[in-house]
PDB file of N, CA and C in Angstrom:
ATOM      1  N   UNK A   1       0.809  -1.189   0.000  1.00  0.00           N
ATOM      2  CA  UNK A   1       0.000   0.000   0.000  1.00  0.00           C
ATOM      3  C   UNK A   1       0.859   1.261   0.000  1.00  0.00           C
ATOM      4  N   UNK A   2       1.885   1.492   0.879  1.00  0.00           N
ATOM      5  CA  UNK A   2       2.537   2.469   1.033  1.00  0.00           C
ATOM      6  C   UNK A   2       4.135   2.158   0.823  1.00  0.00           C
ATOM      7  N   UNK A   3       4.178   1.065  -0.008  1.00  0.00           N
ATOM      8  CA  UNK A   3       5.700   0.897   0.148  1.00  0.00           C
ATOM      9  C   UNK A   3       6.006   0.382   1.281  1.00  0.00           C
ATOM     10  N   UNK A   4       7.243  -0.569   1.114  1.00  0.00           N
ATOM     11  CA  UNK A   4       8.047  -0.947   2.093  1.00  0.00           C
ATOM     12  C   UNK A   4       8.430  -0.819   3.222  1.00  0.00           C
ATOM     13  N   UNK A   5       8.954   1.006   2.977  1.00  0.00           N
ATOM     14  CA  UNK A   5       9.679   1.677   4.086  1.00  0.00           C
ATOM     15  C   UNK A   5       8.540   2.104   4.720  1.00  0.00           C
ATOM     16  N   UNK A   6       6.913   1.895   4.903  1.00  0.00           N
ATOM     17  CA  UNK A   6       5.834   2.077   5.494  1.00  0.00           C
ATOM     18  C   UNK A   6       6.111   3.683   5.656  1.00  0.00           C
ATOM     19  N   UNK A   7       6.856   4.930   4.380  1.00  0.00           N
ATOM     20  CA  UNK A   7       6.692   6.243   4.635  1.00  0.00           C
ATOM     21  C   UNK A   7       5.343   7.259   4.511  1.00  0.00           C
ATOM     22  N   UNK A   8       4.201   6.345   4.189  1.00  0.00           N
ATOM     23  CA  UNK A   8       2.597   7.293   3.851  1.00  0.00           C
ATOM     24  C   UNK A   8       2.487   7.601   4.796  1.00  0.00           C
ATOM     25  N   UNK A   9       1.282   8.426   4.466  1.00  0.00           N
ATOM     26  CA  UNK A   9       0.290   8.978   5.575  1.00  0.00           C
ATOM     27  C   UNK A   9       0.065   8.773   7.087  1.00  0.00           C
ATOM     28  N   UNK A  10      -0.360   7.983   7.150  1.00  0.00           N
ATOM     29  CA  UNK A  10      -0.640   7.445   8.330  1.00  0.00           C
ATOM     30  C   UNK A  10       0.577   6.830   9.052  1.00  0.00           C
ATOM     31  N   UNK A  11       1.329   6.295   8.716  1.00  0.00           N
ATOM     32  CA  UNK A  11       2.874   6.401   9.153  1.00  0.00           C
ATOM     33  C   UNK A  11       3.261   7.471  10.042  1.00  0.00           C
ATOM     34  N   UNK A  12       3.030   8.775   8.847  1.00  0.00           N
ATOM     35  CA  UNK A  12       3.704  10.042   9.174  1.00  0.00           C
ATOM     36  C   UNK A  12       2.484  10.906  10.296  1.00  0.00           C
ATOM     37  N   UNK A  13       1.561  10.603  10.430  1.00  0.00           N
ATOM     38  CA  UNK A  13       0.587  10.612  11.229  1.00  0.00           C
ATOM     39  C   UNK A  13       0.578   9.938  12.580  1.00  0.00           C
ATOM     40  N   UNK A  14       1.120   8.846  12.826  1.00  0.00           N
ATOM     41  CA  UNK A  14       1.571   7.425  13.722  1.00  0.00           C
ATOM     42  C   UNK A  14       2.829   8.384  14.479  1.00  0.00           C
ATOM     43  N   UNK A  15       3.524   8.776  13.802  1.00  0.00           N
ATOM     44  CA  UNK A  15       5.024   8.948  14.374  1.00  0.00           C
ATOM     45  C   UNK A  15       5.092  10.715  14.217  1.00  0.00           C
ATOM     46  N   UNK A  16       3.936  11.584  14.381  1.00  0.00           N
ATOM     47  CA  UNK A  16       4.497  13.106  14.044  1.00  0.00           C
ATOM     48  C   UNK A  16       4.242  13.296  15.395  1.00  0.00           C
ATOM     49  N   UNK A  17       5.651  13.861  16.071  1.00  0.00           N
ATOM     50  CA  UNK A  17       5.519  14.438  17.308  1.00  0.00           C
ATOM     51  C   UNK A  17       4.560  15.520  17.816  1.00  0.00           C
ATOM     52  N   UNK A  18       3.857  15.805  17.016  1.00  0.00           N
ATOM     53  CA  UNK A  18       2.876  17.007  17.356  1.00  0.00           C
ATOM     54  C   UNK A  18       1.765  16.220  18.089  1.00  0.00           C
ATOM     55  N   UNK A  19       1.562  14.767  17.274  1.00  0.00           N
ATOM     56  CA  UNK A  19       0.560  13.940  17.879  1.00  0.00           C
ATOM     57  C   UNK A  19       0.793  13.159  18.946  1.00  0.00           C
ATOM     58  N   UNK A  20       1.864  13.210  18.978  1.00  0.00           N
ATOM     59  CA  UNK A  20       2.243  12.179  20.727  1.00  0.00           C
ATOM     60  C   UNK A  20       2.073  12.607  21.623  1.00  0.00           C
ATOM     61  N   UNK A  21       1.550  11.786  22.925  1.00  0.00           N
ATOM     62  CA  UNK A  21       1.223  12.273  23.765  1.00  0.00           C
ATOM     63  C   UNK A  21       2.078  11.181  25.344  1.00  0.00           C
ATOM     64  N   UNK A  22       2.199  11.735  26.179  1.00  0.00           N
ATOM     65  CA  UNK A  22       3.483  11.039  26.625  1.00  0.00           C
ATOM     66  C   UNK A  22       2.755  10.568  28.001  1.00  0.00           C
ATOM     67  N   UNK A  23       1.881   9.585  28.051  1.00  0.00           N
ATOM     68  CA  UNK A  23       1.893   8.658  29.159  1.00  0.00           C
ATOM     69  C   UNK A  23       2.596   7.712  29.835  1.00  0.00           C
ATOM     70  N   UNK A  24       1.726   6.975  30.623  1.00  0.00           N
ATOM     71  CA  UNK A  24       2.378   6.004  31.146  1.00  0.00           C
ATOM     72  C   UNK A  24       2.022   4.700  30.504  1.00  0.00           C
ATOM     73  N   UNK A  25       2.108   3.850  30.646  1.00  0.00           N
ATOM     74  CA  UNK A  25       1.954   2.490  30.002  1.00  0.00           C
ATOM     75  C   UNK A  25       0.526   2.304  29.607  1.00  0.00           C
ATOM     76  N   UNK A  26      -0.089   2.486  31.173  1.00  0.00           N
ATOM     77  CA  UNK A  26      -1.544   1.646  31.191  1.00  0.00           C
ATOM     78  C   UNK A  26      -2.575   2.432  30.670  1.00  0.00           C
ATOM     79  N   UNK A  27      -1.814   4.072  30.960  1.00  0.00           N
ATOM     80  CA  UNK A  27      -3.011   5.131  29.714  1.00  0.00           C
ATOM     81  C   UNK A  27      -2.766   5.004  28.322  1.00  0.00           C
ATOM     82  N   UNK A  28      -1.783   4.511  28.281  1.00  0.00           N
ATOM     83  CA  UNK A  28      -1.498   4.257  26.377  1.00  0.00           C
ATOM     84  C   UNK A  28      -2.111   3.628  26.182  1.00  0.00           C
ATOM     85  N   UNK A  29      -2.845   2.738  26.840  1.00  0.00           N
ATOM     86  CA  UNK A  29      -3.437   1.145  26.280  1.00  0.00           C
ATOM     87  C   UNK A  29      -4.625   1.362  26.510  1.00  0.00           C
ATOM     88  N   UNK A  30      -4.951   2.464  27.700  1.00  0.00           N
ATOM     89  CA  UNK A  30      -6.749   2.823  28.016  1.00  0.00           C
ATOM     90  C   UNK A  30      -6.975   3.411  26.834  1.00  0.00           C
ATOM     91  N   UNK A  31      -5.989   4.303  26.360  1.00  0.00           N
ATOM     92  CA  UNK A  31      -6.053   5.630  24.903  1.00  0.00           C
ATOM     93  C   UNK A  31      -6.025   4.809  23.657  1.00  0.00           C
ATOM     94  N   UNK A  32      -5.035   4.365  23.422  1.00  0.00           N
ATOM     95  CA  UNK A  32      -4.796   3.691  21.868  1.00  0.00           C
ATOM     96  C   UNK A  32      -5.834   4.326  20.921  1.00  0.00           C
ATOM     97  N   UNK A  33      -6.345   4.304  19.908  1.00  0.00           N
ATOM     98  CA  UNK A  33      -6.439   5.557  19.096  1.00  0.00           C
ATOM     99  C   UNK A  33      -7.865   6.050  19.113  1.00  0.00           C
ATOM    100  N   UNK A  34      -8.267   6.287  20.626  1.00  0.00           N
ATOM    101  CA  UNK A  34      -9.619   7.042  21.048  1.00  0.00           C
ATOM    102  C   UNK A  34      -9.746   8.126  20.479  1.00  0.00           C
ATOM    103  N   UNK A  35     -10.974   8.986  19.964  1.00  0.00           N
ATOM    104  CA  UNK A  35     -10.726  10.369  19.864  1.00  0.00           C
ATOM    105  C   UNK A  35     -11.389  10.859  21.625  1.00  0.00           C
ATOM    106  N   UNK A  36     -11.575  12.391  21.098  1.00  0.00           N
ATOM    107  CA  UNK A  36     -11.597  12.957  22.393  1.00  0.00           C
ATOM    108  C   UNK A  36     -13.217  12.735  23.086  1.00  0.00           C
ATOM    109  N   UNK A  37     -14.208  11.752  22.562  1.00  0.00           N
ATOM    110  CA  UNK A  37     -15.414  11.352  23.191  1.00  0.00           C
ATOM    111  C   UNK A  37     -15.115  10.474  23.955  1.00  0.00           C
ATOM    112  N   UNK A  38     -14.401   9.453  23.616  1.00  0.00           N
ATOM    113  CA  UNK A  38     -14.100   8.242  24.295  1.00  0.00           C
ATOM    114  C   UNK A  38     -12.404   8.311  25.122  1.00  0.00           C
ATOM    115  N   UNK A  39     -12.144   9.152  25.190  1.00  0.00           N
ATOM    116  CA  UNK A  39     -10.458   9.615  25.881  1.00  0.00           C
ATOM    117  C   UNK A  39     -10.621  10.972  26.738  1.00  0.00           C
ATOM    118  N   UNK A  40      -9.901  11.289  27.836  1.00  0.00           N
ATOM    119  CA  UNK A  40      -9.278  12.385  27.883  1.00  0.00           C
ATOM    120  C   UNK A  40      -8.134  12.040  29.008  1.00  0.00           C
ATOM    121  N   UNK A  41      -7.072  13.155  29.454  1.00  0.00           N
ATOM    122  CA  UNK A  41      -6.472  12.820  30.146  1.00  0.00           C
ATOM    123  C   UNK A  41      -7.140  12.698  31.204  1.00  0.00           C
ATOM    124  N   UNK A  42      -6.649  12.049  32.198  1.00  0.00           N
ATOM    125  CA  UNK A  42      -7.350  11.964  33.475  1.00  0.00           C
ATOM    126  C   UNK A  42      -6.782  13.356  34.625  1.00  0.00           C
ATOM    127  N   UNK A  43      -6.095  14.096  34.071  1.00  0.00           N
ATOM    128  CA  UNK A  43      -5.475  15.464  35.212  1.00  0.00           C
ATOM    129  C   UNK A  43      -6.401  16.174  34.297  1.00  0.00           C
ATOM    130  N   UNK A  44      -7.416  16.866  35.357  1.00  0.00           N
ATOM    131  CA  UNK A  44      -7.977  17.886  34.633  1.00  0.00           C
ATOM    132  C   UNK A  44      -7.307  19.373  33.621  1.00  0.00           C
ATOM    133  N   UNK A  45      -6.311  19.954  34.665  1.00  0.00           N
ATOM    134  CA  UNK A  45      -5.739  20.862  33.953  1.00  0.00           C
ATOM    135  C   UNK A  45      -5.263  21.157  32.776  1.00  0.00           C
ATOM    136  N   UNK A  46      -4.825  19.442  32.840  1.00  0.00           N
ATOM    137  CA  UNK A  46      -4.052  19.031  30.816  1.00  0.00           C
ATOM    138  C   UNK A  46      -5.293  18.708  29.865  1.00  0.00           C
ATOM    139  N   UNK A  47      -6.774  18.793  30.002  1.00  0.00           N
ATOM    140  CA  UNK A  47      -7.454  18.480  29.298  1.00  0.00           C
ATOM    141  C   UNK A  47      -7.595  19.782  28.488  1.00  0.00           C
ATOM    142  N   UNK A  48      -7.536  21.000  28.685  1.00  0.00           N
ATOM    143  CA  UNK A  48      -7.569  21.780  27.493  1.00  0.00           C
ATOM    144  C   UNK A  48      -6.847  21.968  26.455  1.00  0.00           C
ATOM    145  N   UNK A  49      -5.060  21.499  26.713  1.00  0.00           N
ATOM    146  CA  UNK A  49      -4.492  21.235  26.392  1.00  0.00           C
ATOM    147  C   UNK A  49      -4.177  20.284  25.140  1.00  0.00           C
ATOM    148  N   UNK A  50      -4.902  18.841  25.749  1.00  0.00           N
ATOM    149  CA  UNK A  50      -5.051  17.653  24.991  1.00  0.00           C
ATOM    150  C   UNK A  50      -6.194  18.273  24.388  1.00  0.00           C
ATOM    151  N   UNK A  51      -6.980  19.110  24.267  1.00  0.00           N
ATOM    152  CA  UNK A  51      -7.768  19.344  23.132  1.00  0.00           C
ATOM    153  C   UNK A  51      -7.245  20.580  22.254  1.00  0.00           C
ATOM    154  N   UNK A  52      -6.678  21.212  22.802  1.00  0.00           N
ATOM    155  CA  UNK A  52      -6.008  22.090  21.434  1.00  0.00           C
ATOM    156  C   UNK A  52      -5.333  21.262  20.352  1.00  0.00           C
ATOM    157  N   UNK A  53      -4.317  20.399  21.245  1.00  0.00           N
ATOM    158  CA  UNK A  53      -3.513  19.823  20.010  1.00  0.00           C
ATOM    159  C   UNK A  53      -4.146  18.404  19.273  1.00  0.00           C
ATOM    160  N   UNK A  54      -5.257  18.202  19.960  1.00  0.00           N
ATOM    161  CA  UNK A  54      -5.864  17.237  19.103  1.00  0.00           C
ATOM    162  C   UNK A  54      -6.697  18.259  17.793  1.00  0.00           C
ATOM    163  N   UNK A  55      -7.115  18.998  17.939  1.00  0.00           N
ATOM    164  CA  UNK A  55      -7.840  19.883  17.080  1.00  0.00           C
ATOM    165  C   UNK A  55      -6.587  20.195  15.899  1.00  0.00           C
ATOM    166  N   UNK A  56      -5.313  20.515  16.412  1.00  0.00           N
ATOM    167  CA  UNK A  56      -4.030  21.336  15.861  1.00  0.00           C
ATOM    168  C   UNK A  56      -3.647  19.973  14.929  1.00  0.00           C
ATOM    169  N   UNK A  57      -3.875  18.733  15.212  1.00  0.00           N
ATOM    170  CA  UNK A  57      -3.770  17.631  14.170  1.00  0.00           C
ATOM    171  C   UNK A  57      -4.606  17.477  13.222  1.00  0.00           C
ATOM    172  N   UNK A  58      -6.291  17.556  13.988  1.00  0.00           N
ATOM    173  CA  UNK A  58      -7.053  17.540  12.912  1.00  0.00           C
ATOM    174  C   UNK A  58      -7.209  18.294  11.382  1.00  0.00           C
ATOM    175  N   UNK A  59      -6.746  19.435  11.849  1.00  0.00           N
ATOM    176  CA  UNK A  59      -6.925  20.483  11.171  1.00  0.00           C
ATOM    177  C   UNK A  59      -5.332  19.899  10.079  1.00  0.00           C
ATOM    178  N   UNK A  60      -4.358  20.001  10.617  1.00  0.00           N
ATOM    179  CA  UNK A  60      -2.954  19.482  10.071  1.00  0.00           C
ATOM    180  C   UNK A  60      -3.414  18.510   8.840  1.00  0.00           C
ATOM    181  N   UNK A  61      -3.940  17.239   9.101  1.00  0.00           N
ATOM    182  CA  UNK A  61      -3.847  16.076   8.508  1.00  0.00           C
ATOM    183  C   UNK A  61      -5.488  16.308   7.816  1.00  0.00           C
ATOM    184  N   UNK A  62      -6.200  17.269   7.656  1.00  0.00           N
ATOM    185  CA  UNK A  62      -7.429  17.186   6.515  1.00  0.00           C
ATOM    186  C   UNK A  62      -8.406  16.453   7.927  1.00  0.00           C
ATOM    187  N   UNK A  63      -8.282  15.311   8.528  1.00  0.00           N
ATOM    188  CA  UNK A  63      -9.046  15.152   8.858  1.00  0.00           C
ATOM    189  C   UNK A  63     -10.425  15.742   9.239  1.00  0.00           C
ATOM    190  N   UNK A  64     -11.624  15.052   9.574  1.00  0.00           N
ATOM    191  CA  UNK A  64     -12.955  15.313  10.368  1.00  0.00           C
ATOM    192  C   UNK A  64     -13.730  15.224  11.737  1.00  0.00           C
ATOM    193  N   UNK A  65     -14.072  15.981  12.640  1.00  0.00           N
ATOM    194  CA  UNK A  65     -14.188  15.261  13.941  1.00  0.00           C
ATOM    195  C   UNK A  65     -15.266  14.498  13.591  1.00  0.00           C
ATOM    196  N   UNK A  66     -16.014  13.822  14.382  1.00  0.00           N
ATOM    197  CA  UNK A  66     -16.859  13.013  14.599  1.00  0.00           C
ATOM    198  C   UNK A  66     -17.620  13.891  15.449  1.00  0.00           C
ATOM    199  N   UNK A  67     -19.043  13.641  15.111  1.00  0.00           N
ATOM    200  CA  UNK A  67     -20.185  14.173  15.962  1.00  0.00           C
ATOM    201  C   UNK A  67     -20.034  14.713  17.473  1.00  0.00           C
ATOM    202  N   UNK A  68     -19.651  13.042  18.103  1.00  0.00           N
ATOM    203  CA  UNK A  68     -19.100  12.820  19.169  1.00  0.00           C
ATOM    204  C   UNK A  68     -17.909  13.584  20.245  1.00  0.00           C
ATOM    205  N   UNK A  69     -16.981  13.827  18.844  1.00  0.00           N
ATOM    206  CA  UNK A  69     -15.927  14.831  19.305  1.00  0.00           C
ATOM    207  C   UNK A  69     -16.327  16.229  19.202  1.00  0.00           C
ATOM    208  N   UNK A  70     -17.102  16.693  18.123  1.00  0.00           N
ATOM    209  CA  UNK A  70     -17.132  17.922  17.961  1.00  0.00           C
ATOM    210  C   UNK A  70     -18.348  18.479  19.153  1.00  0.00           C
ATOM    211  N   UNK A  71     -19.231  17.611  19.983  1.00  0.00           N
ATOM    212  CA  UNK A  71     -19.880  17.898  21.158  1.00  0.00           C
ATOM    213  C   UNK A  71     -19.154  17.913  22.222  1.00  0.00           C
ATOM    214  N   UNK A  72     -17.943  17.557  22.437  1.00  0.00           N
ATOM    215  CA  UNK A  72     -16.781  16.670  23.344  1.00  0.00           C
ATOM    216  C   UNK A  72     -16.201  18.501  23.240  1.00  0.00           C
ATOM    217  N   UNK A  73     -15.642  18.845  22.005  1.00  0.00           N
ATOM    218  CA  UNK A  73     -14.987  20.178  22.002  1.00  0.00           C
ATOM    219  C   UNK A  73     -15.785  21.310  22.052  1.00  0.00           C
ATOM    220  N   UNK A  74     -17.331  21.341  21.695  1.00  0.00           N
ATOM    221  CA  UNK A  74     -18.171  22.576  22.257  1.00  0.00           C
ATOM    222  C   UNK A  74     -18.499  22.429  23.676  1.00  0.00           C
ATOM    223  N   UNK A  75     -18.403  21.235  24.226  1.00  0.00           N
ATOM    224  CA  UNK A  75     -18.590  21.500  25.823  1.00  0.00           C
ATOM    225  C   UNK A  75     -17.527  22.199  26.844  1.00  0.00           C
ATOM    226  N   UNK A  76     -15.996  21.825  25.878  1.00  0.00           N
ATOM    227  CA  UNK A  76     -14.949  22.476  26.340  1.00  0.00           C
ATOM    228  C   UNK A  76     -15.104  23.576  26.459  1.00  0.00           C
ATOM    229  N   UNK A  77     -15.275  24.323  25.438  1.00  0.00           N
ATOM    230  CA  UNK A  77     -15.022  25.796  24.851  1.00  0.00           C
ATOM    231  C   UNK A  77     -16.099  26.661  25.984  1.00  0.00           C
ATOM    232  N   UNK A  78     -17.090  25.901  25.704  1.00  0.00           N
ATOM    233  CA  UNK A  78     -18.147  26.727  26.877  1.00  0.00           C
ATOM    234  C   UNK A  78     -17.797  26.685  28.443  1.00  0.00           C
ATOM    235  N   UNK A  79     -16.906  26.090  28.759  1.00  0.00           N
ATOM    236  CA  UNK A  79     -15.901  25.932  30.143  1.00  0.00           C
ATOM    237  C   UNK A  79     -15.776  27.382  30.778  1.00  0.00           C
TER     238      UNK A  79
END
C-alpha cells in the first residue's frame, strides 16, 4: 500500500511528534487511538491542552471530527 519503508500517511501521522502524547503504560493502552469522546487525560488541567492539540492535528492532517468529538470540544469551549 505504502511501500516498504511504510513512509505514507498514516505512518507520518503514527510517528508526528505534534501527535504524541506522553503517558504512562496503562493510559497508552486505556487511549490507543480514542478520539476525544471516548479519551481524555485523566489530570484535569491538561485536558484543554489535549484538546487544542488534538484539534491542531485535525486540522494538520485534513481530517474530520466526529459528531461525538465535535460535542466533546463545544462542551470544552463553553468551560
Amino acid at each position: 500500500m505504502y511501500g516498504q519503508n511504510g513512509a505514507g500517511p498514516q505512518r507520518q501521522f503514527a510517528e508526528d511528534p505534534e501527535n504524541l502524547w506522553l503517558v504512562d503504560d496503562g493510559r497508552n493502552q486505556s487511549k490507543g487511538d480514542k478520539g476525544l469522546d471516548k479519551w481524555m487525560p485523566p489530570y484535569e488541567p491538561v485536558q484543554a491542552i489535549y484538546v487544542k492539540r488534538f484539534m491542531a492535528i485535525v486540522e494538520k492532517y485534513g481530517l474530520r471530527f466526529s459528531e461525538q468529538e465535535s460535542t466533546q470540544i463545544l462542551a470544552r469551549v463553553k468551560e
